[in-house]
N, C-alpha and C. Protein backbone atom coordinates (compact mmCIF):
# COMPACT_ATOMS: atom_id res chain seq x y z
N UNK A 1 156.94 -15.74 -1.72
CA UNK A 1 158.05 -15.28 -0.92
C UNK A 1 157.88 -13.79 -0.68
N UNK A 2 158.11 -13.25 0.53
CA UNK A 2 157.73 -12.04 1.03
C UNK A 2 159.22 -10.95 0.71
N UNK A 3 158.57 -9.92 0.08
CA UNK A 3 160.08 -8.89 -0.74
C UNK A 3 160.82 -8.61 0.46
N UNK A 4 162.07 -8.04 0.16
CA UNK A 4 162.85 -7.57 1.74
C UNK A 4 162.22 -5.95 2.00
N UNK A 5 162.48 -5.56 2.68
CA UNK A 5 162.49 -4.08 3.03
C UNK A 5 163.70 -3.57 3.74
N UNK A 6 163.98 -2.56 2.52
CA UNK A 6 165.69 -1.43 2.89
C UNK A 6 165.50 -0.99 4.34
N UNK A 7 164.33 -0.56 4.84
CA UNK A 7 164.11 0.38 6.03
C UNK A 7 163.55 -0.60 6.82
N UNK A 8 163.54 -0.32 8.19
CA UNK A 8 163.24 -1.14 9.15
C UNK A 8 161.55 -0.26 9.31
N UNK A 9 160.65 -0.86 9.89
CA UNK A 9 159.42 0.12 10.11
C UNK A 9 159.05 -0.52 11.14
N UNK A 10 158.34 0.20 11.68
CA UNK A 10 157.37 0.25 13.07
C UNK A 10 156.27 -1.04 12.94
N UNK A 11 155.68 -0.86 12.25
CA UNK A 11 154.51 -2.24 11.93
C UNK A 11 153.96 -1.95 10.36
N UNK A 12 153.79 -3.12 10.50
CA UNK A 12 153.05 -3.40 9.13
C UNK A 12 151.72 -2.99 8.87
N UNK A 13 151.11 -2.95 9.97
CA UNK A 13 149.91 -2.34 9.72
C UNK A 13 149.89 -0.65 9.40
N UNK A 14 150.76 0.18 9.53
CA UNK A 14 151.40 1.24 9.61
C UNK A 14 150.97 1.68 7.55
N UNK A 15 151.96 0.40 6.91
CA UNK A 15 151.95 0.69 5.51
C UNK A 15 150.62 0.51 4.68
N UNK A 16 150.91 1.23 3.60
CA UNK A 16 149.30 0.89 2.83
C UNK A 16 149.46 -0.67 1.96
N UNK A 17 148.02 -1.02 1.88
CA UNK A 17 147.99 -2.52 1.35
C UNK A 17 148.96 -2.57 -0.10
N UNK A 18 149.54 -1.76 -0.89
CA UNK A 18 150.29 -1.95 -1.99
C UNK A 18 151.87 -2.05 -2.01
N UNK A 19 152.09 -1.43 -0.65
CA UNK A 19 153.46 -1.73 -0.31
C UNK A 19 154.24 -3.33 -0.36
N UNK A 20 155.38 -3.23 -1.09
CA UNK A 20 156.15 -4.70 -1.62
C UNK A 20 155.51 -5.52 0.24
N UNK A 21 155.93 -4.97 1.40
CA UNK A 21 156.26 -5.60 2.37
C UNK A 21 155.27 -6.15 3.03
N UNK A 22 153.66 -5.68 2.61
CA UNK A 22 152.14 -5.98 2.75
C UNK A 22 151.73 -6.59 1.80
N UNK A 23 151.95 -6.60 0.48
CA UNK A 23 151.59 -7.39 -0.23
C UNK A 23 151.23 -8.87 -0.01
N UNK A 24 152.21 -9.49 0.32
CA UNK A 24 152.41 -10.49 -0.03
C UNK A 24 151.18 -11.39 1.24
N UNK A 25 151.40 -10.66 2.50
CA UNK A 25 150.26 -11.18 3.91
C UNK A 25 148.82 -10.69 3.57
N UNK A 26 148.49 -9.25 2.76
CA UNK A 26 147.25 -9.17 2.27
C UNK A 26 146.53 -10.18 1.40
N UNK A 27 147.45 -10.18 0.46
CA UNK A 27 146.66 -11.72 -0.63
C UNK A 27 146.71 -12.89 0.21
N UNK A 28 147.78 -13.00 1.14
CA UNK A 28 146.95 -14.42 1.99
C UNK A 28 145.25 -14.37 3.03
N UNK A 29 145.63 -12.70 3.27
CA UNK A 29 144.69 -13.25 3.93
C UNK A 29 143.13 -13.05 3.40
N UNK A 30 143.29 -12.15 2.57
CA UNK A 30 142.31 -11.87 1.56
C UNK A 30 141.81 -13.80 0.80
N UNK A 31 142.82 -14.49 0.67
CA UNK A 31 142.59 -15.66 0.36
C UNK A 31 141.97 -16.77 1.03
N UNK A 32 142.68 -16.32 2.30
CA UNK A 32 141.95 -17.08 3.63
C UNK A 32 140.86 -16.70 3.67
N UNK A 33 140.34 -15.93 3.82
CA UNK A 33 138.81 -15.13 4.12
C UNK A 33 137.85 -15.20 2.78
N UNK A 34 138.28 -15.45 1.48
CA UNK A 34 137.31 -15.79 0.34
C UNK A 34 137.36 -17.71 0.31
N UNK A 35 138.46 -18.20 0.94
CA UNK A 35 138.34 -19.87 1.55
C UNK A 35 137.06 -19.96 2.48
N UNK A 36 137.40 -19.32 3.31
CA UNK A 36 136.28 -19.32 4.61
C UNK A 36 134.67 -19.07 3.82
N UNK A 37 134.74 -17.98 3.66
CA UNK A 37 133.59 -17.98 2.95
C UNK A 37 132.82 -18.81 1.92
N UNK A 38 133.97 -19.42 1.35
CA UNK A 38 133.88 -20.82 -0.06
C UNK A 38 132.68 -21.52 0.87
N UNK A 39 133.73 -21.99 2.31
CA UNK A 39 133.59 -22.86 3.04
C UNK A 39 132.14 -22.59 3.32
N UNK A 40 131.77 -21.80 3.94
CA UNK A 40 130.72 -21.56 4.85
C UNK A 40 129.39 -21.87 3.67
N UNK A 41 129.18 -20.74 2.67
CA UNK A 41 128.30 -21.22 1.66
C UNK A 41 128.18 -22.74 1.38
N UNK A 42 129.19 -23.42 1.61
CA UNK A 42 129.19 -24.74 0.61
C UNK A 42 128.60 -25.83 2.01
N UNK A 43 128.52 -25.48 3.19
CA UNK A 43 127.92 -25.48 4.26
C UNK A 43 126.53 -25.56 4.80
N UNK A 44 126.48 -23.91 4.00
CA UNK A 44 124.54 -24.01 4.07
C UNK A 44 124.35 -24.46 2.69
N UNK A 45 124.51 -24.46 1.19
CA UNK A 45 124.19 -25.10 0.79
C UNK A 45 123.82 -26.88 1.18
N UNK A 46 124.99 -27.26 1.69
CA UNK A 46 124.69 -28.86 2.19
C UNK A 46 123.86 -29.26 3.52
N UNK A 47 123.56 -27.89 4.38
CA UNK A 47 122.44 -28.20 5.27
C UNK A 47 121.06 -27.78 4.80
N UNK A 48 120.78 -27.41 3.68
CA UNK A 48 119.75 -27.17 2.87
C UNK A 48 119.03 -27.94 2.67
N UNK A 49 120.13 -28.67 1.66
CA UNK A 49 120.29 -30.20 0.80
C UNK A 49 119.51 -30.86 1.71
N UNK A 50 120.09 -31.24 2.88
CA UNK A 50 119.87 -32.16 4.12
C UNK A 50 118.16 -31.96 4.24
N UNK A 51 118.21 -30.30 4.81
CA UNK A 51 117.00 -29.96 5.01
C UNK A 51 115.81 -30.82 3.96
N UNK A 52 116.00 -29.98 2.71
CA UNK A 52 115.20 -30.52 1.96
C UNK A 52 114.97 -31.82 1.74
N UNK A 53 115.99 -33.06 1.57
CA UNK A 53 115.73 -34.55 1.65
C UNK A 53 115.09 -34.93 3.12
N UNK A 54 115.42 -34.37 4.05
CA UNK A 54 114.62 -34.74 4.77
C UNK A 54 112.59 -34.28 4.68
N UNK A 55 112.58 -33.06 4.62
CA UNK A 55 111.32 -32.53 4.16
C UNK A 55 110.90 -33.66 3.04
N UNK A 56 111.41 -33.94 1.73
CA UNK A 56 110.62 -35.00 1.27
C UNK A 56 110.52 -36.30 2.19
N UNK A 57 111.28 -36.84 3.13
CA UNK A 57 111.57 -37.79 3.33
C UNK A 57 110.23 -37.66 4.52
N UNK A 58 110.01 -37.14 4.74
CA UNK A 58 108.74 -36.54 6.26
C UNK A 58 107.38 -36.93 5.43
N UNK A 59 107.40 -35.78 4.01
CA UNK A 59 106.36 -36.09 3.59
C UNK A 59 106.10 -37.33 2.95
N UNK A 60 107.17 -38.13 2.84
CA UNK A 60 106.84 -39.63 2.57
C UNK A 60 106.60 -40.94 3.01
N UNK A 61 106.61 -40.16 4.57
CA UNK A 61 106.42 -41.33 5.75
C UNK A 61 104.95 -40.52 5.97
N UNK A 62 104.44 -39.25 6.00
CA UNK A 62 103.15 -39.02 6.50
C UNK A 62 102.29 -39.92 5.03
N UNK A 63 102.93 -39.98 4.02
CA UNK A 63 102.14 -40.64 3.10
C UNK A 63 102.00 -41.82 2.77
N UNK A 64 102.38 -42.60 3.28
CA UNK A 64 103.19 -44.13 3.22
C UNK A 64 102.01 -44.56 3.11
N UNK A 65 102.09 -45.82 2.08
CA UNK A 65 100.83 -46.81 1.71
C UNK A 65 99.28 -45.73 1.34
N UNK A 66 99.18 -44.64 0.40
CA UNK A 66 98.53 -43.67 0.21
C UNK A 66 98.71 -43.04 -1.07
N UNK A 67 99.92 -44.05 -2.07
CA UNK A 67 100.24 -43.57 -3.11
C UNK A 67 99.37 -44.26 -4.18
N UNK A 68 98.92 -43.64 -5.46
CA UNK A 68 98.50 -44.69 -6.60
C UNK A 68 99.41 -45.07 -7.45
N UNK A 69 99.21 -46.60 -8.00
CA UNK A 69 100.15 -46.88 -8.89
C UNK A 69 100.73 -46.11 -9.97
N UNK A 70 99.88 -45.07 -10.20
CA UNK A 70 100.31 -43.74 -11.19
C UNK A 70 101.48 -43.14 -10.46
N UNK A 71 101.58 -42.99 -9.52
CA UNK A 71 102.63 -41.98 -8.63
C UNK A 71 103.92 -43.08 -8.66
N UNK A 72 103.73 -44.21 -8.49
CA UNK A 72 104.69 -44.92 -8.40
C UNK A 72 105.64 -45.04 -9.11
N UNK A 73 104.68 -45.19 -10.25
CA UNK A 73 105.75 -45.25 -11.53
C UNK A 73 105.96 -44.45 -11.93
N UNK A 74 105.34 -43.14 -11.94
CA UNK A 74 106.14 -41.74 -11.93
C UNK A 74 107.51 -41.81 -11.27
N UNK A 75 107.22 -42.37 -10.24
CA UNK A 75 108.76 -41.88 -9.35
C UNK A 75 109.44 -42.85 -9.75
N UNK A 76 109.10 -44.15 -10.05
CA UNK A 76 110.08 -45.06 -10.53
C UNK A 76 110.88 -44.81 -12.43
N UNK A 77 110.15 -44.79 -12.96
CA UNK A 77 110.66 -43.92 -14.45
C UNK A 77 111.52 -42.43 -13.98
N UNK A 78 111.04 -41.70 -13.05
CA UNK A 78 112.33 -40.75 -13.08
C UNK A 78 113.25 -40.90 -12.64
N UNK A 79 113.21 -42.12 -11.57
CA UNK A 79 114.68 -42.76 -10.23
C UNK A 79 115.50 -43.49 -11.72
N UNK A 80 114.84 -43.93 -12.34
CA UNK A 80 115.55 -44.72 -13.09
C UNK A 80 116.19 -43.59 -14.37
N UNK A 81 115.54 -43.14 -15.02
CA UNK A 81 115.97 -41.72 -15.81
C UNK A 81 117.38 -41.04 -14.75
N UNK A 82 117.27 -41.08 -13.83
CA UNK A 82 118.83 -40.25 -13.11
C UNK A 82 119.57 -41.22 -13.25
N UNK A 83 119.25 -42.42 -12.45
CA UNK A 83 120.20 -43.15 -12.77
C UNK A 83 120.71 -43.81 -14.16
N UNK A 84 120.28 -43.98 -15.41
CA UNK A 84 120.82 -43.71 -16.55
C UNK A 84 122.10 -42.74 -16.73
N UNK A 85 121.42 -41.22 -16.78
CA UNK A 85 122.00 -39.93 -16.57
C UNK A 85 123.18 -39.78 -16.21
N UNK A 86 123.33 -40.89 -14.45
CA UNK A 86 124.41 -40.52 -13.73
C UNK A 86 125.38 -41.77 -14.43
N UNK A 87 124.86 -43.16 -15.26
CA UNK A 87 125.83 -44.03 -15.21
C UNK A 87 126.30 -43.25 -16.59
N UNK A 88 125.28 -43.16 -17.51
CA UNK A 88 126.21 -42.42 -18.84
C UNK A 88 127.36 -41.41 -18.48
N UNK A 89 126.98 -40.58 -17.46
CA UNK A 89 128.07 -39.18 -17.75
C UNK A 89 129.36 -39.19 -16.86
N UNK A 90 129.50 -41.04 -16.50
CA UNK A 90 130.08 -41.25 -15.66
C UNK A 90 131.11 -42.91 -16.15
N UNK A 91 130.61 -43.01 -17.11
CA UNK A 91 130.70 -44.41 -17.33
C UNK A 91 132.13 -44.65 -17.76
N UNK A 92 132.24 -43.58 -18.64
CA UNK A 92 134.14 -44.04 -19.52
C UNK A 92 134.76 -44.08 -18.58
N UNK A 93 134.61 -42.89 -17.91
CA UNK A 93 135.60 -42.72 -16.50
C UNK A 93 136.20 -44.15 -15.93
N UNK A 94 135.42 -45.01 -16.09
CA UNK A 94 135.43 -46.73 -15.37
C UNK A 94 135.74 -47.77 -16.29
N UNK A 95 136.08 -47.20 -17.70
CA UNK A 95 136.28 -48.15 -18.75
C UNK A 95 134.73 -48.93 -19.54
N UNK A 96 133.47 -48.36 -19.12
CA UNK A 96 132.45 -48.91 -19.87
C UNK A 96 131.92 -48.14 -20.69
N UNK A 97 132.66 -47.42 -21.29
CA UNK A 97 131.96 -46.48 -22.23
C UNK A 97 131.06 -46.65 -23.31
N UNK A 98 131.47 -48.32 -23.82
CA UNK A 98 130.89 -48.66 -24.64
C UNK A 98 129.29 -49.46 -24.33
N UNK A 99 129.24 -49.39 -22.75
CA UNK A 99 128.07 -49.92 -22.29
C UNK A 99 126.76 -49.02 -22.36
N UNK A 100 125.61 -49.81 -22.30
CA UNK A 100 124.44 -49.39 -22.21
C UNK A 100 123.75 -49.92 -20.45
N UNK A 101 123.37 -49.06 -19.55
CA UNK A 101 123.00 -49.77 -18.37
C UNK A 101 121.65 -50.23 -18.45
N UNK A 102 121.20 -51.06 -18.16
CA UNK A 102 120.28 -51.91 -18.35
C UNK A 102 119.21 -52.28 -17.27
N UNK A 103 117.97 -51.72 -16.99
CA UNK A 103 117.32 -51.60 -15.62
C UNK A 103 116.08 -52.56 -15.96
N UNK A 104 116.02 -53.88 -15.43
CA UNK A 104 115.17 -54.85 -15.53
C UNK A 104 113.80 -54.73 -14.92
């Protein structure tokens, strides 16, 4: 809630940012503008992301049928290692806490 002011004034931009009657529109917008910014970072971080899954995803179609069974199961023991990872640290949340996930 924005304080009253005894005196009538010319503009607000007039007063310094500590005044009761600026206060209160500075921290919004100071808030708005560290939002925006949240925003924007969290933005290029996720067109990064993108970037990069796609970059593997390029180099895995120029490689397609070119892998050795060594590579395979490399990638298959670590796909499966996350997914462990993600069902454990995720699992009570869903009521299976007491489960073990089980990859055949």
């Amino acid at each position: 809630m924005r304080p009253m002011c005894s005196t009538r004034l010319p503009s607000l931009a007039a007063l310094p940012l500590t005044h009761p009657c600026t206060l209160a529109p500075t921290q919004a917008i100071i808030r708005e503008q560290a939002a925006q910014r949240e925003l924007k970072l969290t933005m290029a971080k996720a067109e990064k992301d993108d970037d990069d899954a796609y970059d593997a995803y390029a180099e895995s179609a120029r490689k397609m049928g070119q892998y050795t069974d060594a590579e395979v199961q490399a990638a298959h023991t670590a796909y499966v290692g996350a997914l462990k990872k993600l069902f454990d640290a995720h699992k009570a949340e869903f009521g299976f806490g007491d489960r073990e996930l089980v990859v055949g």
